[in-house]
Protein backbone atom coordinates (compact mmCIF):
# COMPACT_ATOMS: atom_id res chain seq x y z
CA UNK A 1 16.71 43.90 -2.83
CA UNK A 2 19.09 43.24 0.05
CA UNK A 3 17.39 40.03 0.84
CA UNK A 4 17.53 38.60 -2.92
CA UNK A 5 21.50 39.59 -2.90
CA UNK A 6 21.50 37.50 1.01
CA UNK A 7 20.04 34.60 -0.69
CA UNK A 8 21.43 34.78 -4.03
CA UNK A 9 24.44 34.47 -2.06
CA UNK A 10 23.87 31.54 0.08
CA UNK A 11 22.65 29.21 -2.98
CA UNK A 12 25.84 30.25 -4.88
CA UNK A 13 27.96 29.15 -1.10
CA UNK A 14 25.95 25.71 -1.15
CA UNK A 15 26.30 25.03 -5.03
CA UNK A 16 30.27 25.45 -4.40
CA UNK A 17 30.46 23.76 -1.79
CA UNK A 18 28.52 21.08 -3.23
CA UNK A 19 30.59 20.91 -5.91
CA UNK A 20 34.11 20.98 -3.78
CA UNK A 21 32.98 17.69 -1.77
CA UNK A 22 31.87 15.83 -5.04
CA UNK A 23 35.25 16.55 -6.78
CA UNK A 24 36.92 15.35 -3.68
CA UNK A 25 34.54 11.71 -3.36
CA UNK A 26 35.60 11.56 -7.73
CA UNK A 27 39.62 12.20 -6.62
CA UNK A 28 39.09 9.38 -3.36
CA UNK A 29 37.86 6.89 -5.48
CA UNK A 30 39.64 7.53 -8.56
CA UNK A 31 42.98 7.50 -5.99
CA UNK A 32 41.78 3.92 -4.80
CA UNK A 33 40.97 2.50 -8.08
CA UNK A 34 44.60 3.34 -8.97
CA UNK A 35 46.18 1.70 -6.44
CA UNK A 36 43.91 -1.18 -6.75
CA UNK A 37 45.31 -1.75 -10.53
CA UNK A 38 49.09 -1.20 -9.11
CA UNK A 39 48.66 -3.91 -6.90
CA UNK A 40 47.18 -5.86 -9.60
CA UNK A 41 49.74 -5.51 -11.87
CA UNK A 42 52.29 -6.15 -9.28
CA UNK A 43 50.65 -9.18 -7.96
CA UNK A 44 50.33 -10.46 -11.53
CA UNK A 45 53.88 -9.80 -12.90
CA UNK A 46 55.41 -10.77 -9.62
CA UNK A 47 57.86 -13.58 -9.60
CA UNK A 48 56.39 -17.09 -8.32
CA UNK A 49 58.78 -19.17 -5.81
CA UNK A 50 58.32 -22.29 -4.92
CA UNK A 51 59.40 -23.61 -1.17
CA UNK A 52 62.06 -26.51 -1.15
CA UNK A 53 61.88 -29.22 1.40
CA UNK A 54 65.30 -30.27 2.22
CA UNK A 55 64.75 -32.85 4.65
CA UNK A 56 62.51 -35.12 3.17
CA UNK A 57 64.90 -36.34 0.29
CA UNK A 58 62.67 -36.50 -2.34
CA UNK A 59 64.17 -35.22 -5.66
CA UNK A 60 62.23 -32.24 -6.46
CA UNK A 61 60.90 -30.00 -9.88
CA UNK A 62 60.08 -26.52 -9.33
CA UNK A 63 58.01 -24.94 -12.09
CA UNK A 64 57.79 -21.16 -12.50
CA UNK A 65 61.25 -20.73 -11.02
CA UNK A 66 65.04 -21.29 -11.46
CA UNK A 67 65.12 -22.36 -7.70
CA UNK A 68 67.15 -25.90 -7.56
CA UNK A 69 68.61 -27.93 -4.31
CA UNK A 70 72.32 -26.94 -3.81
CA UNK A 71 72.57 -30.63 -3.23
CA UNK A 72 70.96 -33.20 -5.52
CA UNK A 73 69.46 -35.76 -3.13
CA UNK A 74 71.12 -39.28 -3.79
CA UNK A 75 67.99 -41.30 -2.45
CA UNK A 76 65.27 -40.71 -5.32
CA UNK A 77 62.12 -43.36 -4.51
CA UNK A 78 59.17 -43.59 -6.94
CA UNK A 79 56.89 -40.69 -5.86
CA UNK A 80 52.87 -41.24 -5.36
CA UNK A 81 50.65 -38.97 -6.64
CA UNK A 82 50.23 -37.84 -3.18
CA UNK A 83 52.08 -34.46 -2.77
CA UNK A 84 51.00 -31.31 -2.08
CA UNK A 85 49.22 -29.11 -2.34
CA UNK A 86 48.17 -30.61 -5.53
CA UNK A 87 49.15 -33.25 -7.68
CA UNK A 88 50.29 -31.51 -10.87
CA UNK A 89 52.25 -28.81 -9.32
CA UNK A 90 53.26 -29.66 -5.81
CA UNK A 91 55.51 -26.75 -5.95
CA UNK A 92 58.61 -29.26 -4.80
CA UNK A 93 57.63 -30.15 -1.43
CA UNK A 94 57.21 -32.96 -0.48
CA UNK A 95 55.81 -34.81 3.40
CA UNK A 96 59.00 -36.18 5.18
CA UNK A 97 59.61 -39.91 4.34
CA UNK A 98 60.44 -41.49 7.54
CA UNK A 99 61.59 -44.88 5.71
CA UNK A 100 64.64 -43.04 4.25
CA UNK A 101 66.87 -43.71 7.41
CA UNK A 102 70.10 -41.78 8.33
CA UNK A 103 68.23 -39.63 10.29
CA UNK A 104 65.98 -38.16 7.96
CA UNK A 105 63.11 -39.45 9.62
CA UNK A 106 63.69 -37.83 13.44
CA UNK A 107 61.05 -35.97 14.50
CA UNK A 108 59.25 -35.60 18.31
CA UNK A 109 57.19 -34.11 20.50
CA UNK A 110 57.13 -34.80 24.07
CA UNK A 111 55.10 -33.03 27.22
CA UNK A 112 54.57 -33.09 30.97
CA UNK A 113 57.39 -32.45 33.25
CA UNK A 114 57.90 -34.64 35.94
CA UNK A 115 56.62 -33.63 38.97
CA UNK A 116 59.56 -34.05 41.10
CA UNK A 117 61.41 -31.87 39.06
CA UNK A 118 63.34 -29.75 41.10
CA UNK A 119 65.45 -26.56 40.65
CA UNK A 120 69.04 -27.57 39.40
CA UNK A 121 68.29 -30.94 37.82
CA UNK A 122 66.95 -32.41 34.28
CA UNK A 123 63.24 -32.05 33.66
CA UNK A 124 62.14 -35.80 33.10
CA UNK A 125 59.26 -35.57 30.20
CA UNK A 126 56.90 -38.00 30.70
CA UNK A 127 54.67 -38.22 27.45
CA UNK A 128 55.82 -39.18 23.70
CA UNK A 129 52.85 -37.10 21.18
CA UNK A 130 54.89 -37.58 18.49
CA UNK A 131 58.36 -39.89 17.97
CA UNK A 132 59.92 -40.65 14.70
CA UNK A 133 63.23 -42.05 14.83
CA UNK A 134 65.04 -43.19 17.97
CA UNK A 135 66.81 -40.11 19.21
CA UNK A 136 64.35 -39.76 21.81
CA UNK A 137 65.27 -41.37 24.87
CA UNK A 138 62.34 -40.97 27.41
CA UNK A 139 64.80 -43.40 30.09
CA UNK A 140 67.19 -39.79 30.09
CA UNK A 141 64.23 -37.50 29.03
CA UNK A 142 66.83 -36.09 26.55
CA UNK A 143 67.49 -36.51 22.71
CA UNK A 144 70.58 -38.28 21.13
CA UNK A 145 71.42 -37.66 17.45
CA UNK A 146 71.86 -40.89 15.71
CA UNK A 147 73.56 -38.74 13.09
CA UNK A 148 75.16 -35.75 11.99
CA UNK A 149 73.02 -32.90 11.08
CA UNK A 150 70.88 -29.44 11.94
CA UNK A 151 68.27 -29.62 14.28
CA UNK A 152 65.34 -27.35 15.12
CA UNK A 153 63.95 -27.69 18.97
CA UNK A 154 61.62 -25.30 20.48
CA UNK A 155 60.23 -25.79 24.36
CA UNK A 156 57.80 -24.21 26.63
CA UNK A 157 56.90 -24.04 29.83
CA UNK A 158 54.86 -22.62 32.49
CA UNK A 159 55.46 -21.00 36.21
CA UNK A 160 53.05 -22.51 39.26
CA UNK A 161 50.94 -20.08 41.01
CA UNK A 162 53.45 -19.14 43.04
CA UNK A 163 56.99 -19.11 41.93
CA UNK A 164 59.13 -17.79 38.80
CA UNK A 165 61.29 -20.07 36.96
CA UNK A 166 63.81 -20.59 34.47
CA UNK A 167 64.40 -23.11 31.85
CA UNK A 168 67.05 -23.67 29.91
CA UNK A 169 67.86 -25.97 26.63
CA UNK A 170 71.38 -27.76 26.80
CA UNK A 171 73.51 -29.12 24.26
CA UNK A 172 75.87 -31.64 25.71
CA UNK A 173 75.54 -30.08 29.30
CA UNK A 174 75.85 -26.48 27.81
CA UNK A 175 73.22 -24.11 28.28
CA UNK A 176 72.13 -23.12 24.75
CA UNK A 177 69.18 -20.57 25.23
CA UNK A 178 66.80 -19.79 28.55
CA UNK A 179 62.93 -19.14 28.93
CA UNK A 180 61.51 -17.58 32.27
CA UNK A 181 58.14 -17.10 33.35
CA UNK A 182 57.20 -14.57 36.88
CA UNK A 183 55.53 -15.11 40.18
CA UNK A 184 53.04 -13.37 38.68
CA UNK A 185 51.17 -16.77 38.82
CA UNK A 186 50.74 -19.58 35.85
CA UNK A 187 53.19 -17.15 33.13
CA UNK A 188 54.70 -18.98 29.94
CA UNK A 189 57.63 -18.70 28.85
CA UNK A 190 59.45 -20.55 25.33
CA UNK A 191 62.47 -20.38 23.61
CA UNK A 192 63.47 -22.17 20.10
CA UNK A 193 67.14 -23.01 18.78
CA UNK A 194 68.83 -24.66 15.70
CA UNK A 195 71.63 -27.09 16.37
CA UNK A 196 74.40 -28.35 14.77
CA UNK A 197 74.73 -31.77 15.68
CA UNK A 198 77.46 -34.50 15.55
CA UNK A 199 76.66 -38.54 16.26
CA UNK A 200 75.81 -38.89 20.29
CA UNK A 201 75.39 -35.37 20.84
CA UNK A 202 72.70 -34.78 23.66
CA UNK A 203 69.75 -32.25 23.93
CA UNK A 204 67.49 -31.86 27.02
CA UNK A 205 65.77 -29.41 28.97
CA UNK A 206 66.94 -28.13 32.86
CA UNK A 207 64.81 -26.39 35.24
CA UNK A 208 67.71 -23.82 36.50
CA UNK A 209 65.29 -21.76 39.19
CA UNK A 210 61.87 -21.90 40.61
CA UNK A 211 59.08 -24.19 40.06
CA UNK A 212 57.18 -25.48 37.03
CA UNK A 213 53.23 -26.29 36.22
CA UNK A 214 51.87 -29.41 35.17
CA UNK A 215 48.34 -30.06 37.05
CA UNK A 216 48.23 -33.90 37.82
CA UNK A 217 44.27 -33.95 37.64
CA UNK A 218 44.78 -32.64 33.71
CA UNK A 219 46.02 -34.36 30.48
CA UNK A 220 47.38 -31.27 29.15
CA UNK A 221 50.56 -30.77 28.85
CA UNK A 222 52.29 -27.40 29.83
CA UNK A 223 55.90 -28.07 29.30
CA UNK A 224 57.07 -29.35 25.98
CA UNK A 225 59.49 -30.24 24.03
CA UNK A 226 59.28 -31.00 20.65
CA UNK A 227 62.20 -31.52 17.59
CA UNK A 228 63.55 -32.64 14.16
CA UNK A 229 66.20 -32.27 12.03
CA UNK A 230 65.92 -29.98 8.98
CA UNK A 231 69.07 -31.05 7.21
């Protein structure tokens, strides 16, 4: 009799137990079910916007939303049916139009510092990637606005095996913002900055301490410097 009652006993333990782990797989998956139809309905009541291009000039539509330019562009070509990222709803951007002139179309990307760049003086760039414009002037290794505006510029560089250094990004001779890389051997360092600039203001890049890297048996390119104007 006592062993009936023993297992009596256990098959009633297993059957709850049984029962306790299934109700808590049912409340797991009901629980992500739920939150899959939240996000859902968030997803699918959420409000589209549409990105607006600025620079390129273009007049611009932007379906879906009550987002408009603060400032009607005055210059309004004929537009292709090449915008993206499709062409019935490119969502109002457009690719910049480097024909457009007053500086719309500055944009560059140079690399390779000069390897008798020394600490103290202006690191001398000596490869154009990319140059749209004529700001660039690789004679100075430095970039001259042709016209008022806002600029983006981002550089990078990187230390030699053997020494730190520190690079800085001047705006008219005054230093703007700094990377540094350590002794630690071949470190990166980069910095980025948006400008303000007036007609004949000048942007470059100054080694301040230490060394950089730029292997002359290697086409790449460790320091850069690369901008364009966003408005």
């Amino acid at each position: 009799m006592r062993g009936i009652t023993t297992t009596t006993l256990l098959a009633v333990a297993l059957a709850v137990a049984w029962a306790g782990e299934e109700t808590t797989q049912n409340e797991k998956t009901s629980g992500k079910q739920l939150q899959k139809e939240r996000e859902e309905t968030t997803e699918k009541n959420s409000r589209q916007i549409y990105s607006y291009n600025r620079g390129s000039g273009f007049d611009t539509t932007f379906p879906n939303s009550t987002i408009l330019p603060t400032t009607p562009p005055t210059t309004r070509p004929s537009i292709p049916n090449n915008y993206y990222p499709t062409t019935t709803n490119g969502g109002g951007v457009y690719p910049l139009n480097p024909t457009l002139g007053n500086g719309y179309g500055e944009a560059f990307t140079v690399r390779r510092a000069s390897p008798r760049t020394t600490a103290g003086s202006r690191v001398f760039l000596t490869q154009a990637v990319t140059q749209g414009g004529s700001g660039w002037n690789a004679g100075s290794s430095e970039f001259v606005a042709t016209s008022p505006g806002m600029f983006f510029f981002t550089f990078s560089a990187v230390s030699d095996r053997y020494s730190h250094f520190r690079i800085s990004l001047r705006h008219n001779g005054i230093e703007v913002v700094s990377a540094y890389g350590d002794a630690s051997g071949y470190q990166m360092g980069s910095q980025s900055a948006v400008l303000n600039l007036r007609s004949g203001d000048r942007v470059y890049l100054q080694l301040d301490e230490g060394r950089l890297y730029d292997s002359s048996s290697s086409s790449r390119g460790y320091t850069t410097l690369s901008g364009f104007r966003i408005q």
